[in-house]
N, C-alpha and C. Protein backbone atom coordinates (compact mmCIF):
# COMPACT_ATOMS: atom_id res chain seq x y z
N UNK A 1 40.57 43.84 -10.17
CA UNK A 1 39.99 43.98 -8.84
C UNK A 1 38.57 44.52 -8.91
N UNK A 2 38.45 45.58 -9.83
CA UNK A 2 37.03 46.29 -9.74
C UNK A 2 36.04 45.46 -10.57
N UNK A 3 36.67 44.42 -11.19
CA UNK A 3 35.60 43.38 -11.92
C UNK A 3 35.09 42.61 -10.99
N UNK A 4 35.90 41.80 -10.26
CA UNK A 4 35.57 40.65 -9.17
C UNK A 4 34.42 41.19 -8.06
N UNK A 5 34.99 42.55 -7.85
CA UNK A 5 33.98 43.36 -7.24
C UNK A 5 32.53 43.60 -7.62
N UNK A 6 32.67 44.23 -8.98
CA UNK A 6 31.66 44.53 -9.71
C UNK A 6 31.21 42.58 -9.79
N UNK A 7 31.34 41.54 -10.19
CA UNK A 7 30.86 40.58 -10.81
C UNK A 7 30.31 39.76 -9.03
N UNK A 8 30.86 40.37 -7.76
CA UNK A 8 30.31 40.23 -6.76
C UNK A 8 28.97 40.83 -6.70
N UNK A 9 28.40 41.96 -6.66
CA UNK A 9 28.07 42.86 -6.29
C UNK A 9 26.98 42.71 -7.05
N UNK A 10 26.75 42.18 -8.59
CA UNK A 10 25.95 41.42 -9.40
C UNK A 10 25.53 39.97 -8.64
N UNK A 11 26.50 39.09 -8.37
CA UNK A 11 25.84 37.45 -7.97
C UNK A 11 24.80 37.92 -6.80
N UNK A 12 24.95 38.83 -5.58
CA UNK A 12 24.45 39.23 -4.93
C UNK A 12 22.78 39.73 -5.04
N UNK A 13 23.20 40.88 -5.64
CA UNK A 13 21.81 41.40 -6.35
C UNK A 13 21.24 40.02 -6.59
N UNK A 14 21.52 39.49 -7.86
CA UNK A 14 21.08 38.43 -8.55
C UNK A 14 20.38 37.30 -6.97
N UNK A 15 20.83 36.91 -6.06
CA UNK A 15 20.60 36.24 -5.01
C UNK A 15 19.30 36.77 -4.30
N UNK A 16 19.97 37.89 -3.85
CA UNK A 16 18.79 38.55 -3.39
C UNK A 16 17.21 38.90 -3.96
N UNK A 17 17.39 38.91 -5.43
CA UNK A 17 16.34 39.27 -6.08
C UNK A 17 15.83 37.76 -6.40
N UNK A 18 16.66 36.76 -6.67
CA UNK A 18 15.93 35.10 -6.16
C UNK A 18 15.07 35.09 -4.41
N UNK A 19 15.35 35.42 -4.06
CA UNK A 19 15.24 35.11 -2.69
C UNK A 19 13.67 36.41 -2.34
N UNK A 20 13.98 37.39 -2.95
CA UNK A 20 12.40 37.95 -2.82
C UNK A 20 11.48 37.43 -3.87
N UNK A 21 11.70 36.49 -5.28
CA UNK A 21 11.06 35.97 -5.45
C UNK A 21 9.98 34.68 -4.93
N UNK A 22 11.10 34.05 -4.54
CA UNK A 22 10.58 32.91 -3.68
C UNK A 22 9.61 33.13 -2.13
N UNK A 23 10.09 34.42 -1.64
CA UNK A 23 9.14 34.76 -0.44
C UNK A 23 7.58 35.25 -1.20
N UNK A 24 7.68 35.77 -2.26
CA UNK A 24 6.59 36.76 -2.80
C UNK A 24 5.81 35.35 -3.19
N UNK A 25 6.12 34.46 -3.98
CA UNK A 25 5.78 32.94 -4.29
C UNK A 25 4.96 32.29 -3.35
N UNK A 26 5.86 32.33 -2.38
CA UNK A 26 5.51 32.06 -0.74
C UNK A 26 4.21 32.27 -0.16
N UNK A 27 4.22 33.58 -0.27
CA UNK A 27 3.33 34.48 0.59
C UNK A 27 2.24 33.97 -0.30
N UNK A 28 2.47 34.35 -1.32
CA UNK A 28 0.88 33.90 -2.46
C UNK A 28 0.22 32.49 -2.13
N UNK A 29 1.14 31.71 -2.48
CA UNK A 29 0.46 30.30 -1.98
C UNK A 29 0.42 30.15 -0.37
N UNK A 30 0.58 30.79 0.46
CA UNK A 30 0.11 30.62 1.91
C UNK A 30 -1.27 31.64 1.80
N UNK A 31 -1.43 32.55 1.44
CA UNK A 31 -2.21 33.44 1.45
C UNK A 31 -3.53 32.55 0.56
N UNK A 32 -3.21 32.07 -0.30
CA UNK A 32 -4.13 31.13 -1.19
C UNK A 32 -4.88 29.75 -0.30
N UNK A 33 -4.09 29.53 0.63
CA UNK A 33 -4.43 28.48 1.49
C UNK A 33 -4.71 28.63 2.59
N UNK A 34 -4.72 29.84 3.08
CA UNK A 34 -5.53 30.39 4.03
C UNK A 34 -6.78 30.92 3.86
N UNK A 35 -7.05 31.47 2.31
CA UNK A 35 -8.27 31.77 1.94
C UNK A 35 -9.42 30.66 1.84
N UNK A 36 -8.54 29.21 1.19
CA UNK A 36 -9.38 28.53 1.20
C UNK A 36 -9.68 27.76 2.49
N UNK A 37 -8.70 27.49 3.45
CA UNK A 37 -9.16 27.00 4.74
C UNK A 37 -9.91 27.67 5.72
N UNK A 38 -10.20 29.45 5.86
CA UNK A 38 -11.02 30.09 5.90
C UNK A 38 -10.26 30.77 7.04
N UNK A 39 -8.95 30.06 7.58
CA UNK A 39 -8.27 30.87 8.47
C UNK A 39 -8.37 30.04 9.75
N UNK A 40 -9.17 29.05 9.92
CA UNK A 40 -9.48 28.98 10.95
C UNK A 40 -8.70 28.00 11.84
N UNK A 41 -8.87 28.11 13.41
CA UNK A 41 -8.11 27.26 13.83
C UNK A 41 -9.26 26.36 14.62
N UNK A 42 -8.77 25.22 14.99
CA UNK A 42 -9.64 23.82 15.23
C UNK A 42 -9.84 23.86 16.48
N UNK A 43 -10.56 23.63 16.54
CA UNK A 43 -10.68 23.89 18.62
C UNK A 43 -11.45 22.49 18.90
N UNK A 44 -11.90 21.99 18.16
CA UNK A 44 -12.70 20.31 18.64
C UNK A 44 -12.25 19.38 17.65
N UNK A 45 -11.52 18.44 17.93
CA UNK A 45 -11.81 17.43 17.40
C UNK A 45 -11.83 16.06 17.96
N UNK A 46 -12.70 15.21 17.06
CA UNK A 46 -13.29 13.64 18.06
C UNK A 46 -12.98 12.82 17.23
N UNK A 47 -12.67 11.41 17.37
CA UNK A 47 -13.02 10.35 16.08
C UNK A 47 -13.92 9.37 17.36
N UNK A 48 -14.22 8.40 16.49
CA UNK A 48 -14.84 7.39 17.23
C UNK A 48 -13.78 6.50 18.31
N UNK A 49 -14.38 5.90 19.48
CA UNK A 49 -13.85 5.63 20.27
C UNK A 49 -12.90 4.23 19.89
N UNK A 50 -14.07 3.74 18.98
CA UNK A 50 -13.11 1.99 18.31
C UNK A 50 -11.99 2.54 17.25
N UNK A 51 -12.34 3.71 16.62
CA UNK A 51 -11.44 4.07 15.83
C UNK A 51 -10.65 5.50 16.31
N UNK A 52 -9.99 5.56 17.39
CA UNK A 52 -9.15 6.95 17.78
C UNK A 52 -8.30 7.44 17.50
N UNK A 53 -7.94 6.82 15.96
CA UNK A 53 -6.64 7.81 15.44
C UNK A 53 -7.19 8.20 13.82
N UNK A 54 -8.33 7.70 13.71
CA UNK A 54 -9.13 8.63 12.35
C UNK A 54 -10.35 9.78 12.92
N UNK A 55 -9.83 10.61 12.76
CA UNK A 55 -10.75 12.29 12.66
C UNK A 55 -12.80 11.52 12.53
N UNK A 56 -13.38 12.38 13.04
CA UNK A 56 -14.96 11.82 12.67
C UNK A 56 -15.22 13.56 12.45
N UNK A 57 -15.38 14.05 13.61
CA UNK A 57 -15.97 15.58 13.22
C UNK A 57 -14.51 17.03 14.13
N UNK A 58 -14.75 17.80 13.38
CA UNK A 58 -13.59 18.70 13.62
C UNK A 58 -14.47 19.72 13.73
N UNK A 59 -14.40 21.09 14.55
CA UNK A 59 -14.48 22.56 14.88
C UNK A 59 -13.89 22.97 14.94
N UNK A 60 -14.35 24.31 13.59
CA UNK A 60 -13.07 25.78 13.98
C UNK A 60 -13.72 26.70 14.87
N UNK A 61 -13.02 27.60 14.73
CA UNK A 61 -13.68 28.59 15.66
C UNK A 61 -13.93 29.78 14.59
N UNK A 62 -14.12 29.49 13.56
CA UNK A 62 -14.67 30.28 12.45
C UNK A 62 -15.87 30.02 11.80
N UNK A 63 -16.45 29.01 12.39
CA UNK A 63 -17.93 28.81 12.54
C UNK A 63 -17.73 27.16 11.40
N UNK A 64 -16.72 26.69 10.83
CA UNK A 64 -16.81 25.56 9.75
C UNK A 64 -16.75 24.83 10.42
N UNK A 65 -16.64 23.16 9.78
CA UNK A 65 -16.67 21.75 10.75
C UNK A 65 -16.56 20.92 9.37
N UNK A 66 -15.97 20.38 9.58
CA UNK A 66 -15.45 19.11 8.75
C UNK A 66 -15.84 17.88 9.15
N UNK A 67 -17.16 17.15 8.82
CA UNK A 67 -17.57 15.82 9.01
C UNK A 67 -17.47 14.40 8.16
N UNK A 68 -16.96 13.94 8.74
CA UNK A 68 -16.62 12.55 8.08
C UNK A 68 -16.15 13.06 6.68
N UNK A 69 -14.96 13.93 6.45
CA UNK A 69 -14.69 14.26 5.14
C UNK A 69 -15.10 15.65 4.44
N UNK A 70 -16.15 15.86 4.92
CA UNK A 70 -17.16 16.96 4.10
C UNK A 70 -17.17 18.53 4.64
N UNK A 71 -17.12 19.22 4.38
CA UNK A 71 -16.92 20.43 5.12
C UNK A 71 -18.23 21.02 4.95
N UNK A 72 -18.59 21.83 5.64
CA UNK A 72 -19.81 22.60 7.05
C UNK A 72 -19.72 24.00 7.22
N UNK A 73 -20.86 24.57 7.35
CA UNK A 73 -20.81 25.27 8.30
C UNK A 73 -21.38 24.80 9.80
N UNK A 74 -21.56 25.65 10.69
CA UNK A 74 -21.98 24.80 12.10
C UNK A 74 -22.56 25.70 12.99
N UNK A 75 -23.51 25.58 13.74
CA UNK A 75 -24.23 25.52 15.21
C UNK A 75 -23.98 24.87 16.04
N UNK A 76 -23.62 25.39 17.44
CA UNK A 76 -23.54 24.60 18.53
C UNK A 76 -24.29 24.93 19.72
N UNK A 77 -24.90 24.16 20.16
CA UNK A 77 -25.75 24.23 21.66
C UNK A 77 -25.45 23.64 22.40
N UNK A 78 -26.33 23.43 22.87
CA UNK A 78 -26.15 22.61 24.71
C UNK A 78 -26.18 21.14 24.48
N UNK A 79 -27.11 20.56 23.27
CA UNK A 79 -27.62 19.41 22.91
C UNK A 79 -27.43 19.12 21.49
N UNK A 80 -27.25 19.97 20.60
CA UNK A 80 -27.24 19.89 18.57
C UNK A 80 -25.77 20.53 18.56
N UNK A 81 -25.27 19.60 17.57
CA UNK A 81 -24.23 20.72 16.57
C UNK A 81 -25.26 20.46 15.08
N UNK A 82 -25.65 21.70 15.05
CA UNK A 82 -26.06 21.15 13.30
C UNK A 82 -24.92 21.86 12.31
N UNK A 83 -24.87 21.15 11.21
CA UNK A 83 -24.43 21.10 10.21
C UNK A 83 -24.84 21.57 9.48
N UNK A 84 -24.29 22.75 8.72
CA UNK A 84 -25.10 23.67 7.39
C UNK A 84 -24.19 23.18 6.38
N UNK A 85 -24.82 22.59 4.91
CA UNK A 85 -23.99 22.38 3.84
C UNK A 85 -24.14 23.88 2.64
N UNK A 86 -23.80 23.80 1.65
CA UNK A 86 -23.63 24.87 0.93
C UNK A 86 -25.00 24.94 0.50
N UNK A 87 -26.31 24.30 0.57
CA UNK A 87 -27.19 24.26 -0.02
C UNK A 87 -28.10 24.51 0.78
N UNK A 88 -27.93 24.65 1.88
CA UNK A 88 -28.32 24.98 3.17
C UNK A 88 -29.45 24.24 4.11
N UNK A 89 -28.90 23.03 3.60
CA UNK A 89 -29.39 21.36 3.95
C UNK A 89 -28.80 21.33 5.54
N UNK A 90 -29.70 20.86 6.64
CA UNK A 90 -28.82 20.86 7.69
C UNK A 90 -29.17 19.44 8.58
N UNK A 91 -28.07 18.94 9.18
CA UNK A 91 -27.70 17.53 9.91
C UNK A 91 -27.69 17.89 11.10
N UNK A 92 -28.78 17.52 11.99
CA UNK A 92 -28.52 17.75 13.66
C UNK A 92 -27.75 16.83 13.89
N UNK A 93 -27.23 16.85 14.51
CA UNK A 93 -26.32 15.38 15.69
C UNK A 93 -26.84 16.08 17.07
N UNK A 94 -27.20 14.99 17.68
CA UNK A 94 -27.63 15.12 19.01
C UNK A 94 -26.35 14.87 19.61
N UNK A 95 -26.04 15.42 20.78
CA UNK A 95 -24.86 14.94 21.44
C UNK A 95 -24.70 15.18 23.33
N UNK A 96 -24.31 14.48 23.86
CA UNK A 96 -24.12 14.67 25.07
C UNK A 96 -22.38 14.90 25.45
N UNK A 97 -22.45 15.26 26.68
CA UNK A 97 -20.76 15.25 27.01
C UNK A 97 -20.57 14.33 28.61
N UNK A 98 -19.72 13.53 28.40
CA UNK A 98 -19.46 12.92 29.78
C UNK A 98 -17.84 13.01 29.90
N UNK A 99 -17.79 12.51 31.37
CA UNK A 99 -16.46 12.68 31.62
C UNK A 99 -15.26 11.90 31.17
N UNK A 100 -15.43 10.92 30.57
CA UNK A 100 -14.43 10.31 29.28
C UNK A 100 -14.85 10.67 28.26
N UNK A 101 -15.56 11.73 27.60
CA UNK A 101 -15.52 12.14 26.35
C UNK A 101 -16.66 12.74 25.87
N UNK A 102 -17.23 12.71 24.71
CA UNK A 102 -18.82 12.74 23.58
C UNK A 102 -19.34 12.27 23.54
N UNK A 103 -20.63 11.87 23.73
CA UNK A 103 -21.24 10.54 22.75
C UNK A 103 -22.09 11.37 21.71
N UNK A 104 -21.95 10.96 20.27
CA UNK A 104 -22.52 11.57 19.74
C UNK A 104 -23.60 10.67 18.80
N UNK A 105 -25.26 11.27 18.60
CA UNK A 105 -25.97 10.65 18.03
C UNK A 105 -26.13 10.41 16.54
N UNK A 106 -26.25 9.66 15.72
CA UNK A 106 -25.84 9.35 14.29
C UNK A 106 -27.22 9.05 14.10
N UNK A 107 -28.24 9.49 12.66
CA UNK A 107 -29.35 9.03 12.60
C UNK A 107 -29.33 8.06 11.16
N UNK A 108 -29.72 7.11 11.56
CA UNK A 108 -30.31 5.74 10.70
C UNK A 108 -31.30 5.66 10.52
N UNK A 109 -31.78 4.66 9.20
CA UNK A 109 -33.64 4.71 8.61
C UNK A 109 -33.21 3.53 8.60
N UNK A 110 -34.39 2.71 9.49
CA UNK A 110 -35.01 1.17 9.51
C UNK A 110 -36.24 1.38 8.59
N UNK A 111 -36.84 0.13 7.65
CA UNK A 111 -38.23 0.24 7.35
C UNK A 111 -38.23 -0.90 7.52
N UNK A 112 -39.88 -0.91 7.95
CA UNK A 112 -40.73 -1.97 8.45
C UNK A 112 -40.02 -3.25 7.46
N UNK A 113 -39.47 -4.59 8.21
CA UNK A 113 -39.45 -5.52 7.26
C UNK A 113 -40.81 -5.86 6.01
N UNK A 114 -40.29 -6.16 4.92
CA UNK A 114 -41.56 -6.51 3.95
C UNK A 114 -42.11 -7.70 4.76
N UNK A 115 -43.77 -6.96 4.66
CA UNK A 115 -44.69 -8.07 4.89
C UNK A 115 -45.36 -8.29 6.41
N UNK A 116 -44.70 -7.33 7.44
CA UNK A 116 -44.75 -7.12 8.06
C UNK A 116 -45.68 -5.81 8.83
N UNK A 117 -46.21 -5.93 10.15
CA UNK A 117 -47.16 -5.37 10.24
C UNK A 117 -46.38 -4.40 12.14
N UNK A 118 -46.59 -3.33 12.51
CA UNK A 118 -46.10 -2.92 13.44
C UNK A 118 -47.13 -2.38 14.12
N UNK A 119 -46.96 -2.20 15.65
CA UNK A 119 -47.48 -1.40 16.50
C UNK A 119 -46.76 -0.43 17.31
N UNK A 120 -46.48 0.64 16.71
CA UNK A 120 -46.03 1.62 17.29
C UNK A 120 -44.33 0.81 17.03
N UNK A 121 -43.45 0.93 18.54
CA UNK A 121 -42.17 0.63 18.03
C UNK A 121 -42.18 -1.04 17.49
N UNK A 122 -43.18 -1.87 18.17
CA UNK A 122 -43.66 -3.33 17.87
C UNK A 122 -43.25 -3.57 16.49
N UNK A 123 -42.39 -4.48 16.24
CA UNK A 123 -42.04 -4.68 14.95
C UNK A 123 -40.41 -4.93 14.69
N UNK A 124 -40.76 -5.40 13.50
CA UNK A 124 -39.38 -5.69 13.11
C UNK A 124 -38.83 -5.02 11.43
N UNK A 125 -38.22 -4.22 12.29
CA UNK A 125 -37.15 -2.95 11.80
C UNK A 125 -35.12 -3.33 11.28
N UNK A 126 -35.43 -3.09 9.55
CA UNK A 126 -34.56 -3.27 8.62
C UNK A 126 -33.71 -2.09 8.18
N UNK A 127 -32.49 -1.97 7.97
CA UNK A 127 -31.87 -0.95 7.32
C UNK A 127 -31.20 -1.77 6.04
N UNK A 128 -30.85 -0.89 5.04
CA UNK A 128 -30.53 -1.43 3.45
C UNK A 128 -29.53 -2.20 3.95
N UNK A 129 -28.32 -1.91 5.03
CA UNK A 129 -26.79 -2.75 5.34
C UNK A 129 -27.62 -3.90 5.96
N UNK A 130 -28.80 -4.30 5.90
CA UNK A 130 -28.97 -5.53 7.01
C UNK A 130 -29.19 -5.56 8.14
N UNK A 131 -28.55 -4.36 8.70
CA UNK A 131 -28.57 -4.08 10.50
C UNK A 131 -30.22 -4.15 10.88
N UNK A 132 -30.59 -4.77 11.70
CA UNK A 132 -32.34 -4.69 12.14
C UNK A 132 -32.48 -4.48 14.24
N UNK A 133 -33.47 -3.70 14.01
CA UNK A 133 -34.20 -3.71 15.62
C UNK A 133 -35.41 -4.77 15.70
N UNK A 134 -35.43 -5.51 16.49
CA UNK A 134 -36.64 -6.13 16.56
C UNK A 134 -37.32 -6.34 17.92
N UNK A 135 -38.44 -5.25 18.48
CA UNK A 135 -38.93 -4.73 19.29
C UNK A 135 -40.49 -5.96 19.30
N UNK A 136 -40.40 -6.71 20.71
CA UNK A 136 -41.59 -7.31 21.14
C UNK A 136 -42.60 -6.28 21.85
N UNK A 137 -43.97 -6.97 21.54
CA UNK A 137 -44.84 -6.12 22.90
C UNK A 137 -44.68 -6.59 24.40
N UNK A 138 -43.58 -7.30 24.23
CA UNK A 138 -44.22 -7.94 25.73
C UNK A 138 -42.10 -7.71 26.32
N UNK A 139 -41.99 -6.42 25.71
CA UNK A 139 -40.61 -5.45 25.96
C UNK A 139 -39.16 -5.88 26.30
N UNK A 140 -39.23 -7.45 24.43
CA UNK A 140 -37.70 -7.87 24.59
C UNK A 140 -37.66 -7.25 23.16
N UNK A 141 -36.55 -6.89 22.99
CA UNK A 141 -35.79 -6.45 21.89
C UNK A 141 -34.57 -7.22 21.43
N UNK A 142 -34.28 -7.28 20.28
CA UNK A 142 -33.10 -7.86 19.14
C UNK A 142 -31.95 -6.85 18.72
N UNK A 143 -30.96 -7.11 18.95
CA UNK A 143 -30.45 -5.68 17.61
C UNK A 143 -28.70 -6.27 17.08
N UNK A 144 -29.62 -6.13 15.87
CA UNK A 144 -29.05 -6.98 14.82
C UNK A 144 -29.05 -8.61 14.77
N UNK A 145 -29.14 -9.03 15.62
CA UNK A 145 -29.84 -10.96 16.02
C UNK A 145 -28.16 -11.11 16.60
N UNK A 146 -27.83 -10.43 17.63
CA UNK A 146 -27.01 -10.83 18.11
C UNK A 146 -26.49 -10.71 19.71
N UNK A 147 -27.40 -8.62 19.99
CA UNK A 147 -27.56 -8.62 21.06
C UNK A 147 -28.76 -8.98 21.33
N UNK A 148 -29.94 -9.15 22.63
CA UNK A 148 -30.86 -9.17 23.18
C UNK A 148 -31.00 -8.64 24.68
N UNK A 149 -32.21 -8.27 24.64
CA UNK A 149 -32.44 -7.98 26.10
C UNK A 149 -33.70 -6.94 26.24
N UNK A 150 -33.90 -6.43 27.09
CA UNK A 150 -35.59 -5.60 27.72
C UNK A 150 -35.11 -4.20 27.09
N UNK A 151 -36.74 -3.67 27.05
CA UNK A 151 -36.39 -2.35 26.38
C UNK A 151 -37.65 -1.61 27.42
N UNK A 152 -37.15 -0.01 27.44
CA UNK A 152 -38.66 0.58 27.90
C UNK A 152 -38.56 1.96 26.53
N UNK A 153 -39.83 2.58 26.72
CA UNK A 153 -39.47 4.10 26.20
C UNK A 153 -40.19 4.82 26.67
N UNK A 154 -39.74 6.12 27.07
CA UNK A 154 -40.17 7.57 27.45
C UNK A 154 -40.59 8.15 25.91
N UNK A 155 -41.92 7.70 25.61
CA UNK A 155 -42.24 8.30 25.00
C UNK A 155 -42.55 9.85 24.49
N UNK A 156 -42.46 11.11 25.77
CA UNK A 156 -42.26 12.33 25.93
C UNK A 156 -40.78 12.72 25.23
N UNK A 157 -39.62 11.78 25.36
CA UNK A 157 -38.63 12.21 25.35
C UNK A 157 -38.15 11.63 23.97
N UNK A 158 -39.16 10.66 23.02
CA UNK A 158 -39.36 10.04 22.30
C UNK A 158 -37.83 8.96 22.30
N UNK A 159 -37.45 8.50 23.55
CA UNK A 159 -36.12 8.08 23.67
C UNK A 159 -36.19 6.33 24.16
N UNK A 160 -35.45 5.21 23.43
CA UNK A 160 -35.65 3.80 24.19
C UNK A 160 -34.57 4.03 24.84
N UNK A 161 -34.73 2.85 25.74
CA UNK A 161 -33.61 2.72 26.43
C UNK A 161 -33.23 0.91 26.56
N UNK A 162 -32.12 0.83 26.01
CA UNK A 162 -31.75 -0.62 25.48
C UNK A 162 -31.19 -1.36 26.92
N UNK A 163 -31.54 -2.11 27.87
CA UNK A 163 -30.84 -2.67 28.93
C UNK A 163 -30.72 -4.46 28.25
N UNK A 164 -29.09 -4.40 28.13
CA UNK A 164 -28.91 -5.52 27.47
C UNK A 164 -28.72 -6.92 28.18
N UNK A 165 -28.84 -8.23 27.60
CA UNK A 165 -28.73 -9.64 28.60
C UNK A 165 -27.27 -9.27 28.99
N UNK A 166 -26.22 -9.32 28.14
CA UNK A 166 -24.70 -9.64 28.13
C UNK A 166 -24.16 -7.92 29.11
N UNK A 167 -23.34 -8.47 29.87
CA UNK A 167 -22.60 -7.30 30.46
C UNK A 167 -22.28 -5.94 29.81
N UNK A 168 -23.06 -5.53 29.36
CA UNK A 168 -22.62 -3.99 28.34
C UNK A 168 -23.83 -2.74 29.36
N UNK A 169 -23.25 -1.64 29.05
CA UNK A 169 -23.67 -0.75 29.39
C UNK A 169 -25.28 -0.11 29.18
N UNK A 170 -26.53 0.16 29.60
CA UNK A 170 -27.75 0.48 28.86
C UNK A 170 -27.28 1.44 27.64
N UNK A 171 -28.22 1.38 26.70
CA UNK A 171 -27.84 2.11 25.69
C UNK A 171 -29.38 3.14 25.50
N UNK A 172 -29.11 4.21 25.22
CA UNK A 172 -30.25 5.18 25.00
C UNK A 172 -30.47 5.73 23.78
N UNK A 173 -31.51 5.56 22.83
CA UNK A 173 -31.77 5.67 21.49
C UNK A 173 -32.58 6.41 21.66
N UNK A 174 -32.47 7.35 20.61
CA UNK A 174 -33.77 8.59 20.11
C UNK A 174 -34.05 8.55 18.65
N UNK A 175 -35.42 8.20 18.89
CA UNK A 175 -36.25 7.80 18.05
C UNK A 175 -37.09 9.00 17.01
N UNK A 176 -37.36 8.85 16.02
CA UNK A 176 -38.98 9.10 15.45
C UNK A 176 -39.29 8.19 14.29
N UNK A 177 -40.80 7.71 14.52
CA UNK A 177 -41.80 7.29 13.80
C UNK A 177 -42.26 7.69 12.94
N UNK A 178 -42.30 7.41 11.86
CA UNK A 178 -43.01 7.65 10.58
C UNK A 178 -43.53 6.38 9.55
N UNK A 179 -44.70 6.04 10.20
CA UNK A 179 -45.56 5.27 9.79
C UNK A 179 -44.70 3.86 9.33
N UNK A 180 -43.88 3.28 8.54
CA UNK A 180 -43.08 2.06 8.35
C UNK A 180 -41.92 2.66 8.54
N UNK A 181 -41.20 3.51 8.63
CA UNK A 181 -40.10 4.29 8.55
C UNK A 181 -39.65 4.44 10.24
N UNK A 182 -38.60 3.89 10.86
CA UNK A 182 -38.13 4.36 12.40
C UNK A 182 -37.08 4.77 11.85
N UNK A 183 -36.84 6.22 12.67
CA UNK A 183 -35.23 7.04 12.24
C UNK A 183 -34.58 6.56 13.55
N UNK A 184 -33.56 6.23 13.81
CA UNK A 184 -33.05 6.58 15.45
C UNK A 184 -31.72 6.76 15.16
N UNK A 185 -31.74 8.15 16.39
CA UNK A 185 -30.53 8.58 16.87
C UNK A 185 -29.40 7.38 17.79
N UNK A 186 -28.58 7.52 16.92
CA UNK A 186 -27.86 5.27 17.70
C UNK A 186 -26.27 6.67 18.69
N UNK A 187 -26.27 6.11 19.33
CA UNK A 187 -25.44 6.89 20.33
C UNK A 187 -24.12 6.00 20.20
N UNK A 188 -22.90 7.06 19.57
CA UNK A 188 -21.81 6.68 19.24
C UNK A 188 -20.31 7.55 20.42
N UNK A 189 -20.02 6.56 21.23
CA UNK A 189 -19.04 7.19 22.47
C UNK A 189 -17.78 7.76 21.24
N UNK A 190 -16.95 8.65 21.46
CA UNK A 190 -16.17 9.84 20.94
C UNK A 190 -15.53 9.79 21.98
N UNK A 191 -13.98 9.74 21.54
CA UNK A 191 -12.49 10.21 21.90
C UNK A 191 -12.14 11.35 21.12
N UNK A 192 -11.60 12.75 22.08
CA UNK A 192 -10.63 13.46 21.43
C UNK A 192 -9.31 13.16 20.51
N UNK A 193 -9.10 13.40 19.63
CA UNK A 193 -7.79 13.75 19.50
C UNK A 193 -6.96 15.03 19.16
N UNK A 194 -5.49 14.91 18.90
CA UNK A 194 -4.77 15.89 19.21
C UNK A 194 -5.46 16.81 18.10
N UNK A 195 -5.18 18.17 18.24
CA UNK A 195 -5.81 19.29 17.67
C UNK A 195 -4.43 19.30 16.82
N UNK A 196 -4.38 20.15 15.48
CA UNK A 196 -3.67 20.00 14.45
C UNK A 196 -3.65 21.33 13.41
C-alpha cells in the first residue's frame, strides 16, 4: 500500500515538474517574440483596393510599420507617414483620407525618353517597367498608351490633375522635376483590413 502511494506521489511530482518545465519553455519563447515584435499592437492596416486581402502597410502603436514586407519605424501627420529604415533613410508617402478609405501616394522615376527633348512637364516620360506619361503642350496627355485625355497643373501645389476620355474618375498626381528625371506621387485608393 505505502509503495503504490509512495510510486503515486513520485508520477505526480514527476508531472508536475514536466508541466513547469514546459510553461518556463513557454514563457521564454513568448517573451522572445515579443521582444522581437516590439510588443506592439496594430492599429492600421490597408492593402490595396484591387488587392484587399494582401496587407500593403501596417501601424503599431509603438511607433513601427511594416511596408510591403519591410519593417519601419514611422511618423504620422495630417498629410506624410514617413518611414524610418534602420539606416535612417526615410520614405514619405503622401496620403489623403476619404470616406471609403486611403489613398495613398507611391513615388515613381520616369526619364526623359532617349532622344528626346522636354519642356517643363512637355514630353515624353519612361519608367525601366515600360509604364510612360506623355504630356502635350497643347494639354492632352497619354498614360501608358492606353488611357488618354486633358491634363492641367497647379504648379504651386506642384500637383497634375489627370481628367480622363473614358468614364474613370480625375486622377491627381504630385509631381517633381529634375531636369530629365519626373518623380510622381501616382495615387493608389486603400481598403482596410481586419487588424490581427
Amino acid at each position: 500500500m505505502h509503495k503504490k502511494v509512495h510510486e503515486r506521489v513520485e508520477f505526480m511530482m514527476k508531472t508536475v515538474e514536466k508541466i513547469y518545465k514546459f510553461t518556463s519553455y513557454f514563457l521564454v519563447i513568448l517573451s522572445i517574440v515579443a521582444i522581437a515584435t516590439g510588443c506592439g499592437r496594430k492599429t492600421e492596416s490597408w492593402a490595396y483596393s484591387h488587392e484587399p486581402t494582401k496587407e500593403t502597410i501596417a501601424l503599431y502603436d509603438n511607433g513601427k510599420a511594416v511596408y510591403k514586407g519591410v519593417g519601419y519605424r514611422y511618423v504620422k501627420d495630417d498629410s506624410y507617414i514617413t518611414l524610418i529604415d534602420k539606416d535612417k533613410n526615410e520614405i514619405k508617402l503622401r496620403y489623403t483620407m476619404g470616406k471609403d478609405g486611403m489613398t495613398l501616394y507611391e513615388k515613381s522615376t520616369y526619364k526623359l525618353a532617349e532622344g528626346e527633348k522636354h519642356d517643363g512637364l512637355v514630353g515624353n516620360w519612361v519608367q525601366d517597367n515600360g509604364w510612360s506619361y506623355v504630356f502635350t503642350d497643347d494639354g492632352e496627355f497619354s498614360e501608358e498608351g492606353i488611357f488618354f485625355g486633358h491634363y492641367s497643373v497647379d504648379e504651386d501645389d506642384s500637383c497634375i490633375r489627370l481628367m480622363y476620355n473614358d468614364p474613370i474618375e480625375d486622377a491627381y498626381l504630385y509631381y517633381t522635376l529634375n531636369d530629365d528625371e519626373l518623380i510622381i506621387d501616382y495615387p493608389w485608393p486603400m481598403t482596410r483590413t481586419q487588424l490581427n
